[in-house]
N, C-alpha and C. Protein backbone atom coordinates (compact mmCIF):
# COMPACT_ATOMS: atom_id res chain seq x y z
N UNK A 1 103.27 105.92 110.86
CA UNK A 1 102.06 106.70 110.71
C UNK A 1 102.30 108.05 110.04
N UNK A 2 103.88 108.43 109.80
CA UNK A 2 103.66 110.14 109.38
C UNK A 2 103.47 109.54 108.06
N UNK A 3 103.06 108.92 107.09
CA UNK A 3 102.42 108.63 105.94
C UNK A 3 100.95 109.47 105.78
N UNK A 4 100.49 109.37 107.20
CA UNK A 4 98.71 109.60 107.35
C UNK A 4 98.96 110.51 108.04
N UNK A 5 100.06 110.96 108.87
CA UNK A 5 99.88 112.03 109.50
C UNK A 5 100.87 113.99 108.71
N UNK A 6 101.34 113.28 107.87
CA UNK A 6 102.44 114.06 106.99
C UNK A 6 102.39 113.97 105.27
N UNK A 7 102.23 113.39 105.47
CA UNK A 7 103.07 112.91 103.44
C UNK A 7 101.81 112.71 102.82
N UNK A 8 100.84 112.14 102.74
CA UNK A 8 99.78 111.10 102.16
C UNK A 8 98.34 112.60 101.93
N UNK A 9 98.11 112.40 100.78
CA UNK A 9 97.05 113.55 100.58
C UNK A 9 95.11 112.54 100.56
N UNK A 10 94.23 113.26 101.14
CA UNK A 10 93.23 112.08 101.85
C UNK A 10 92.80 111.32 100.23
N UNK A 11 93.34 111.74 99.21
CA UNK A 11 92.96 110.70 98.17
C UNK A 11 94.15 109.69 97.92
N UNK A 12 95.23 110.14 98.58
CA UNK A 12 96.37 109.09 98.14
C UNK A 12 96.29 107.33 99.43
N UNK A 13 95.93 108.66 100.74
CA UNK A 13 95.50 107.92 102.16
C UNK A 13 94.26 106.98 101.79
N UNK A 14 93.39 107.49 101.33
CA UNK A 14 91.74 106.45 100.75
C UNK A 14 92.58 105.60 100.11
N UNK A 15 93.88 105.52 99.02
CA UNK A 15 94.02 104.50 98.03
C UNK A 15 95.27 103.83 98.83
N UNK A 16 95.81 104.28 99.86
CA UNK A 16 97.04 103.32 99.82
C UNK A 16 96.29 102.31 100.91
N UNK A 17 95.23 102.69 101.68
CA UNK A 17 94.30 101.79 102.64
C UNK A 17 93.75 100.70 102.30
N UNK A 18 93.09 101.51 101.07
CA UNK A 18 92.95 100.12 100.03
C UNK A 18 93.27 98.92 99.53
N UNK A 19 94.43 99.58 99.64
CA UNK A 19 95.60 97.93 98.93
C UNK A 19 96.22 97.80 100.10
N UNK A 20 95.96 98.13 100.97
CA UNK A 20 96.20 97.56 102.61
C UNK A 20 95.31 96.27 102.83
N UNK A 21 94.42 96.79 102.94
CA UNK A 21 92.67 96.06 103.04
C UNK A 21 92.79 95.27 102.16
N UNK A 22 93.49 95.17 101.19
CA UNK A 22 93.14 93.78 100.01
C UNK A 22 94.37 92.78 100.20
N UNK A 23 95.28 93.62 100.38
CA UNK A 23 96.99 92.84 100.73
C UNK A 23 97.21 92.47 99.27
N UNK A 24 97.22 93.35 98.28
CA UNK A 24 96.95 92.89 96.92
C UNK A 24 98.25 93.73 96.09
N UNK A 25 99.37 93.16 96.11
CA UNK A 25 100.78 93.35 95.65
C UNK A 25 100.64 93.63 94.36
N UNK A 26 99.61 93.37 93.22
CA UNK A 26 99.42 94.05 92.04
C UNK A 26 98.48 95.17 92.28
N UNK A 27 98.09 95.44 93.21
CA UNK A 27 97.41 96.57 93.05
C UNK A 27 98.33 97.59 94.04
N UNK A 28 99.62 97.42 94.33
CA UNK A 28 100.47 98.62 94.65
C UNK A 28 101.12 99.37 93.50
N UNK A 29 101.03 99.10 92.24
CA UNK A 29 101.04 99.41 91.03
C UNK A 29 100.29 101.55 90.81
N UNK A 30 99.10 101.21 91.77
CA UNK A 30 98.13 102.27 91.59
C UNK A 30 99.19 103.78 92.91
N UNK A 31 99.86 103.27 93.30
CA UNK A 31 100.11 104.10 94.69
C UNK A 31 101.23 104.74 94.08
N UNK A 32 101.24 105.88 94.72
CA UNK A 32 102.51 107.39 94.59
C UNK A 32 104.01 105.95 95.11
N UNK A 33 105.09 106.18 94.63
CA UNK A 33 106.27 105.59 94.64
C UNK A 33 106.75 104.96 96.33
N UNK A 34 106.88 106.38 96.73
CA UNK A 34 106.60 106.52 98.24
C UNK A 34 105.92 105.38 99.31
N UNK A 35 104.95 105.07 99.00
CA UNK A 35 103.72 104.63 99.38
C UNK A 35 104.12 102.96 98.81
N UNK A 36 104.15 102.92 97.68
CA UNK A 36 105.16 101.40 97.18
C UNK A 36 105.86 100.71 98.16
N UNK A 37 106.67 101.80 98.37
CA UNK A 37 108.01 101.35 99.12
C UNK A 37 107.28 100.65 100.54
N UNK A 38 106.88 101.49 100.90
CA UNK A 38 106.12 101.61 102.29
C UNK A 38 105.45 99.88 102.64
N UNK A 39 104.08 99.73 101.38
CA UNK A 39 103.59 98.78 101.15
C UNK A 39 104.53 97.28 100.86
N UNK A 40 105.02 97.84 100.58
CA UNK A 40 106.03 96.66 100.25
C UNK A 40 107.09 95.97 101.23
N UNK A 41 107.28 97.00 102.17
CA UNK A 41 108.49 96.89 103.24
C UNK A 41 107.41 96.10 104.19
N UNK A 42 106.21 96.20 104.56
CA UNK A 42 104.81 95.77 105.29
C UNK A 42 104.77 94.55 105.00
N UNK A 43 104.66 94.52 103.65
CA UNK A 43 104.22 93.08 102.92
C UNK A 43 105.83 92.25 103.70
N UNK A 44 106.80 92.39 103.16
CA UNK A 44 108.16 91.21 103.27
C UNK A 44 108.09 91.80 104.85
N UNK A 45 108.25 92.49 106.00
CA UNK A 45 108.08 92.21 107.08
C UNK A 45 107.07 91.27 107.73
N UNK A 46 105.88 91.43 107.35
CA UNK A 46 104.88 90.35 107.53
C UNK A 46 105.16 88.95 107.22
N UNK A 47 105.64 89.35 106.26
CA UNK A 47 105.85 87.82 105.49
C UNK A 47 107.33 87.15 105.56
N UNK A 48 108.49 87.97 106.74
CA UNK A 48 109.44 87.48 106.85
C UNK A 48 109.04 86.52 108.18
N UNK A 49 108.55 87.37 108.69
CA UNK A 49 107.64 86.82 110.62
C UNK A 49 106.77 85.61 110.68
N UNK A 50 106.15 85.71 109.45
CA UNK A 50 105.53 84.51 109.08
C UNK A 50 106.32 83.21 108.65
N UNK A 51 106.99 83.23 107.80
CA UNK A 51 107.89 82.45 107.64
C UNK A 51 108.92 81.75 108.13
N UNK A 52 109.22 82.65 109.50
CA UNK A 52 109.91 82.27 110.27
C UNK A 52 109.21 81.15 111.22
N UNK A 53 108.04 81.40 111.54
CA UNK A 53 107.20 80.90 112.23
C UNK A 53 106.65 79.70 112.12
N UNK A 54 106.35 80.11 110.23
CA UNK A 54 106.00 78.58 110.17
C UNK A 54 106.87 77.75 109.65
N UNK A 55 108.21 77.79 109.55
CA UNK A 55 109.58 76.90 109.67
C UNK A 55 109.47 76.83 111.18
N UNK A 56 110.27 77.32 111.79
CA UNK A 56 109.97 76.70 113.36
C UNK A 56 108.81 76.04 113.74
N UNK A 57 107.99 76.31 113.65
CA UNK A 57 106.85 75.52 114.56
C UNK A 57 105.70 75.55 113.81
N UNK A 58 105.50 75.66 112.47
CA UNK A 58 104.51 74.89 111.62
C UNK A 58 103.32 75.77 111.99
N UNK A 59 103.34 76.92 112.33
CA UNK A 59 102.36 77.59 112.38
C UNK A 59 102.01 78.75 111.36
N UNK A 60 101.02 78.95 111.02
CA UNK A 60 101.06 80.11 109.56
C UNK A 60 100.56 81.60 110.58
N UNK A 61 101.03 82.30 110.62
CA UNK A 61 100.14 83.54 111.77
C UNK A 61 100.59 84.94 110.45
N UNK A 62 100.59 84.48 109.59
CA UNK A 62 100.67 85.35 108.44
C UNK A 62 98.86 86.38 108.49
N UNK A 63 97.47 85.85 108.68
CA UNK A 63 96.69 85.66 108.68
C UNK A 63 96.46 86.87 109.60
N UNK A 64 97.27 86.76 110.82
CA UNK A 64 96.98 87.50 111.97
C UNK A 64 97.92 88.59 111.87
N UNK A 65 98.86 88.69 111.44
CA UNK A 65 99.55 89.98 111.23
C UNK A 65 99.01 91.02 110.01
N UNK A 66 98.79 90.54 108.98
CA UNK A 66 97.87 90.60 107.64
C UNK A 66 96.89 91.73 108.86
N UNK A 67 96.05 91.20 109.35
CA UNK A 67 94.59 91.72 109.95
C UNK A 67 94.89 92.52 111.18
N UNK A 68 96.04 92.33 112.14
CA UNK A 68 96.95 93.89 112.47
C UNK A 68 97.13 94.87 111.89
N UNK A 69 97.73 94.91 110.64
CA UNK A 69 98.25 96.00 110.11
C UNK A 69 97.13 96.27 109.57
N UNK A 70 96.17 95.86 108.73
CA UNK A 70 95.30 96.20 107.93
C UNK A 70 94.13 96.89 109.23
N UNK A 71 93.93 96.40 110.44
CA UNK A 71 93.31 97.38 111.29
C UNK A 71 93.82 98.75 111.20
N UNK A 72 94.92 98.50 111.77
CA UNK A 72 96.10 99.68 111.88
C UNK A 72 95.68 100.76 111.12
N UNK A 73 95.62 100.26 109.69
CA UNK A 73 95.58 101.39 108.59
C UNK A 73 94.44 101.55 108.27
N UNK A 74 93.54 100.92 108.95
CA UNK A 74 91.87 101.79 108.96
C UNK A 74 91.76 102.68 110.11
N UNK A 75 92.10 102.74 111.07
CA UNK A 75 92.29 103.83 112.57
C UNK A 75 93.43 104.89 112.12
N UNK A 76 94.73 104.40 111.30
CA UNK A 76 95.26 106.13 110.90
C UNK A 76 93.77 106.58 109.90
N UNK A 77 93.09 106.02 109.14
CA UNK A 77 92.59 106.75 107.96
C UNK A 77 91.54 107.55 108.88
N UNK A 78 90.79 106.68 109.59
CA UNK A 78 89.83 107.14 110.14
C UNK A 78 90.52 109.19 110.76
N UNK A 79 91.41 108.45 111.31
CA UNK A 79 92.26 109.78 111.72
C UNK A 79 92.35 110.87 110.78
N UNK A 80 92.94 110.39 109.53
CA UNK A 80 93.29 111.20 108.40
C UNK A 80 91.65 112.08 107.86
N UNK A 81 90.69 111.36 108.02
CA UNK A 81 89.14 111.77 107.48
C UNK A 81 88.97 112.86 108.58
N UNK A 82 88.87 112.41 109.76
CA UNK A 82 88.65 114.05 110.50
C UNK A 82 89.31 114.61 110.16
N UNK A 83 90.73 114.96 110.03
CA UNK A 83 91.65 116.49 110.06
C UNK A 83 91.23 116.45 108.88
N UNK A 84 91.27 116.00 107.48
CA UNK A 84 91.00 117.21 106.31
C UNK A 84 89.69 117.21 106.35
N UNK A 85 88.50 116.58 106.76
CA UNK A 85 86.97 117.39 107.15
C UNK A 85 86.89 118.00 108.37
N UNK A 86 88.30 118.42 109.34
CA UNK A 86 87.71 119.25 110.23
C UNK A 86 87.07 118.71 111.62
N UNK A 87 86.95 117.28 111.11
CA UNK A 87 85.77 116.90 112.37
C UNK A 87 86.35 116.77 113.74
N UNK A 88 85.87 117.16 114.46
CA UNK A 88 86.10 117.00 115.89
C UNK A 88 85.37 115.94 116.70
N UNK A 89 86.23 114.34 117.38
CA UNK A 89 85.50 113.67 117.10
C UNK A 89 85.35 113.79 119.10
N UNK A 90 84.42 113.31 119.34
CA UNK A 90 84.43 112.69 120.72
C UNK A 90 84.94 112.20 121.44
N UNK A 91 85.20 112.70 123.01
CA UNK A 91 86.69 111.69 123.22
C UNK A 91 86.65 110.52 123.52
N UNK A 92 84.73 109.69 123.36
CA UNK A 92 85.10 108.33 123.49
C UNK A 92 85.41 107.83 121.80
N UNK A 93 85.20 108.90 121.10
CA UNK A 93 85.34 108.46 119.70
C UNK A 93 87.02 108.39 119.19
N UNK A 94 87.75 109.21 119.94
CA UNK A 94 89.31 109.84 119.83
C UNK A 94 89.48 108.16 120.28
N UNK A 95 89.10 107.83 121.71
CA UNK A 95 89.90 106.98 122.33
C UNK A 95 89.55 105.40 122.09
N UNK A 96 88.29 105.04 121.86
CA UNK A 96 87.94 103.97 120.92
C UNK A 96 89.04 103.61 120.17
N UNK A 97 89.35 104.82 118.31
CA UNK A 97 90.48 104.22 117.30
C UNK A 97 91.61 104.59 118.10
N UNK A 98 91.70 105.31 119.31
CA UNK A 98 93.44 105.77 119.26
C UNK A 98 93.98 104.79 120.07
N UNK A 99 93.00 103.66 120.99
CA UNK A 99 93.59 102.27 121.22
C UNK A 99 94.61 101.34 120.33
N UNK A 100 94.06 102.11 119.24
CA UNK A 100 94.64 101.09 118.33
C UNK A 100 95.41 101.56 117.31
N UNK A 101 95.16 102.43 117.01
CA UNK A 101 96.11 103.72 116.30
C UNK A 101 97.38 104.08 116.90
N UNK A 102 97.58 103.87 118.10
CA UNK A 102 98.76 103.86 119.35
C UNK A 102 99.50 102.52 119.08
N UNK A 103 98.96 101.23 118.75
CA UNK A 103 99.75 100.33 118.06
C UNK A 103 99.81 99.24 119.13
N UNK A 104 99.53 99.44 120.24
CA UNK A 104 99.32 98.55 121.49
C UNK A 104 98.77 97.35 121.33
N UNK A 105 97.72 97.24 120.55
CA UNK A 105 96.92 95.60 119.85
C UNK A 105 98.54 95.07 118.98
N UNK A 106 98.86 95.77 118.79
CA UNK A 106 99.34 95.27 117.62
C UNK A 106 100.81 94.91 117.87
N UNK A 107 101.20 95.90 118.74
CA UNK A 107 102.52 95.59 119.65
C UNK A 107 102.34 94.25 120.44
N UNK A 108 101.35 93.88 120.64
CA UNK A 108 101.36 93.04 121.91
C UNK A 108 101.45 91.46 121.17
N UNK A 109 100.29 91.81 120.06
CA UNK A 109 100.21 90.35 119.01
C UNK A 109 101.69 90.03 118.45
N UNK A 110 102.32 91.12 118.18
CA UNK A 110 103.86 90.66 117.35
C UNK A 110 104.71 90.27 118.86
N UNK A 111 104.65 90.93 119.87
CA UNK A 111 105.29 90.21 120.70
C UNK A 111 105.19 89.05 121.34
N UNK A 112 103.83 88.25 121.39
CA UNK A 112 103.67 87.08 121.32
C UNK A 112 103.57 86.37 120.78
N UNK A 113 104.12 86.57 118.85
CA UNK A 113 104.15 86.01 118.09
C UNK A 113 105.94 85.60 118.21
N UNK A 114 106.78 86.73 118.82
CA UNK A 114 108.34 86.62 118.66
C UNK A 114 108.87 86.04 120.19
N UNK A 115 107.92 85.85 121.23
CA UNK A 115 108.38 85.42 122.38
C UNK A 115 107.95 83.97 122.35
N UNK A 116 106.94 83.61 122.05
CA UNK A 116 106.07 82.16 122.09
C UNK A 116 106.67 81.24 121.73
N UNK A 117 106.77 80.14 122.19
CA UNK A 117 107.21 78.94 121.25
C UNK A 117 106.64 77.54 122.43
N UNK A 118 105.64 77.24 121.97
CA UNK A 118 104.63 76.91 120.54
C UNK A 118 104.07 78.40 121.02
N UNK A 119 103.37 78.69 120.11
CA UNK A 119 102.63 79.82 119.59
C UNK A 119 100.85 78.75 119.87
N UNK A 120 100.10 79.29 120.31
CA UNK A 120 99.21 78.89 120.31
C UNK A 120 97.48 79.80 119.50
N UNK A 121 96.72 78.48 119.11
CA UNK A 121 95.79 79.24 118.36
C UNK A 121 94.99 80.04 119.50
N UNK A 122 94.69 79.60 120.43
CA UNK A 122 93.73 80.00 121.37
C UNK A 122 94.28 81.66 121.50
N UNK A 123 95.40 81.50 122.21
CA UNK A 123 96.27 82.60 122.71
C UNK A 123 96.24 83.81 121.43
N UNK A 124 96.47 83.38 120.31
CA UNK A 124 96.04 84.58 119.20
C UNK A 124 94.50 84.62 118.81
N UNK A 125 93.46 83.96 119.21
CA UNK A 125 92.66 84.58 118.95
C UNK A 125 92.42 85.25 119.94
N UNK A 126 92.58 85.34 121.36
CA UNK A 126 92.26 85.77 122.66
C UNK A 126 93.00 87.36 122.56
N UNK A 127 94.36 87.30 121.56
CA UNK A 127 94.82 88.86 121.32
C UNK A 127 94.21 89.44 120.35
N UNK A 128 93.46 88.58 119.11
CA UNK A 128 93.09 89.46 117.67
C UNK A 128 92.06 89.92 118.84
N UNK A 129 91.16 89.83 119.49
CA UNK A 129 89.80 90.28 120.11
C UNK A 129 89.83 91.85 121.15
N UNK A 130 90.99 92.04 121.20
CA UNK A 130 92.13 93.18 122.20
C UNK A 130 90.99 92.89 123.34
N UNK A 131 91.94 91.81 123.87
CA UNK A 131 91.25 91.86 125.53
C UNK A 131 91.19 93.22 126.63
N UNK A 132 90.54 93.26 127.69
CA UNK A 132 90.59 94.08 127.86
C UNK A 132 91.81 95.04 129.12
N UNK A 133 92.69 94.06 129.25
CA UNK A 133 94.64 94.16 129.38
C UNK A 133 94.83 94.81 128.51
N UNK A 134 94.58 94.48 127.15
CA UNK A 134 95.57 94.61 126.41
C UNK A 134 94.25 96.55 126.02
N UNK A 135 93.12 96.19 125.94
CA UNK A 135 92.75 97.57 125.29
C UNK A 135 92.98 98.55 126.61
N UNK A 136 92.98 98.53 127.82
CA UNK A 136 93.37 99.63 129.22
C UNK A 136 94.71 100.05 128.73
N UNK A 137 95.40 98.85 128.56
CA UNK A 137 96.99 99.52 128.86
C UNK A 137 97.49 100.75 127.31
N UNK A 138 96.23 100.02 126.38
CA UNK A 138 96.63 100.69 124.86
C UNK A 138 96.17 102.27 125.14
N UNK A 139 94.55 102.23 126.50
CA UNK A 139 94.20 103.79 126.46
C UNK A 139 95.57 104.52 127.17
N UNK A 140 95.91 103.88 127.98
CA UNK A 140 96.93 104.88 128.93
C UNK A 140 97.83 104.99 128.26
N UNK A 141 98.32 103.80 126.95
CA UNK A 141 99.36 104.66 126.15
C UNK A 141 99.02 105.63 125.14
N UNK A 142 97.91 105.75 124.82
CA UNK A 142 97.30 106.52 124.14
C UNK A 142 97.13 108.18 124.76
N UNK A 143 96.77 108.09 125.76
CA UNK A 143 96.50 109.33 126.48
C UNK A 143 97.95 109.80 127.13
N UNK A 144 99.14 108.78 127.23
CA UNK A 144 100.02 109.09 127.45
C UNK A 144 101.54 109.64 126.51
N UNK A 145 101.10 109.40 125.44
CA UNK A 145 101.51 110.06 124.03
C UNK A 145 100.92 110.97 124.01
N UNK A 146 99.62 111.64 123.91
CA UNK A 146 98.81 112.69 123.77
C UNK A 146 99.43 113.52 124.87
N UNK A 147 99.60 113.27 126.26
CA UNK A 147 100.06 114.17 126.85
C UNK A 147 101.53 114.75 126.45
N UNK A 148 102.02 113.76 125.83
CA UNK A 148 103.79 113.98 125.32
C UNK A 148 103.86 115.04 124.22
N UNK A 149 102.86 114.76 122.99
CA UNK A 149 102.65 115.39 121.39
C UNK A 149 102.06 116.38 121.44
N UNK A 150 100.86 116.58 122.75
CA UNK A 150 100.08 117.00 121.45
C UNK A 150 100.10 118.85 121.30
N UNK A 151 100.94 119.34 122.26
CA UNK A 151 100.69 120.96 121.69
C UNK A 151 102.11 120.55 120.29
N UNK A 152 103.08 119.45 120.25
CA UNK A 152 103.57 119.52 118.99
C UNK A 152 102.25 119.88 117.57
N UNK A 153 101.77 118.83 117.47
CA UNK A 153 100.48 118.01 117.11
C UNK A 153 99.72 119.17 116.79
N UNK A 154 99.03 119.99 117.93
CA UNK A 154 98.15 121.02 117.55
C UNK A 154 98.33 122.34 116.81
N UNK A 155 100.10 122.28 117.11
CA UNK A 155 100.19 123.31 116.71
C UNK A 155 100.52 123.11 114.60
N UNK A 156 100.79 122.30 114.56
CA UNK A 156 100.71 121.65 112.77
C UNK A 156 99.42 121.57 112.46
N UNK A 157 98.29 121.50 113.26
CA UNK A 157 96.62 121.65 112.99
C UNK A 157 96.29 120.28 112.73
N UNK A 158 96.74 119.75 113.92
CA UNK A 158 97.00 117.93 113.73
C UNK A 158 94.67 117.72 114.59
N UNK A 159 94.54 116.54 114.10
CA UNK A 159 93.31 116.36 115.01
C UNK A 159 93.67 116.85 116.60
N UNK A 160 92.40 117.50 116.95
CA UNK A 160 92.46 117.65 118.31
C UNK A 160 92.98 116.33 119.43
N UNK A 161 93.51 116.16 120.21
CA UNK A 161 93.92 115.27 120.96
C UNK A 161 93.38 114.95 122.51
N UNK A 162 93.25 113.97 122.87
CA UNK A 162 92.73 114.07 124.62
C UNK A 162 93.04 115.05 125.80
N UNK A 163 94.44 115.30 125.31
CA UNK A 163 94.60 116.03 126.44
C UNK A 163 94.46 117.83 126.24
């Protein structure tokens, strides 16, 4: 995330989201070098996990990691849009994206994608939906990072934080 939270300027952040959202390997062409790399290391991780997966057990979950990360990188942006407009969002509005911005959906789907065998369809759609296990435990890690960061965080003029 220090891409969106450090490095990434909100027009470079709008465009590298973009070719997140499309998963479109000719259109990383358009992105700062940096940001290439980044996209690219995403893409062959995704697509090493996938592959593995569907050699072992004939399953494609390329589909579902694809739509992890690409959440992912709409909740940093969302993030990135308040701090350079300033906005101060609500803390059911903070804690809504920071479920998921905390990485907890997303932690949980790759770990039952690397523990499973068979891997089942039911079982990943029951995680793409972030049950509500999986979205509690994402607030308390959420609010429990915030208690860890955030006078780091505030004091860089990072978005306001929960705690």
């Amino acid at each position: 995330d220090d891409i969106y939270d450090v490095y990434g300027t909100l027009d470079e952040l709008e465009l590298f989201t973009s070719v997140i959202e499309r998963w479109d390997l000719n259109a990383m062409t358009e992105l700062p070098h940096y940001m290439k790399l980044c996209f690219l290391s995403l893409n062959n991780f995704a697509s090493e996990i996938a592959f593995d997966v569907l050699s072992e057990q004939n399953v494609n979950v390329f589909p579902q990691l694809r739509n992890a990360w690409i959440e992912l990188s709409k909740r940093y942006m969302v993030e990135a849009r308040w701090y350079y407009s300033g906005y101060k969002p609500t803390f059911q509005e903070y804690l809504s994206n920071g479920l998921v911005s905390i990485t907890g959906p997303s932690i949980v789907l790759h770990s039952y994608i690397f523990s499973s065998n068979p891997i089942k369809k039911e079982a990943m759609e029951f995680l793409e939906g972030i049950p509500d296990i999986v979205r509690l435990a994402s607030e308390i890690f959420r609010l429990a990072d915030d208690y860890g960061t955030s006078s780091n965080e505030l004091k860089r003029g990072d978005v306001p934080k929960s705690i």
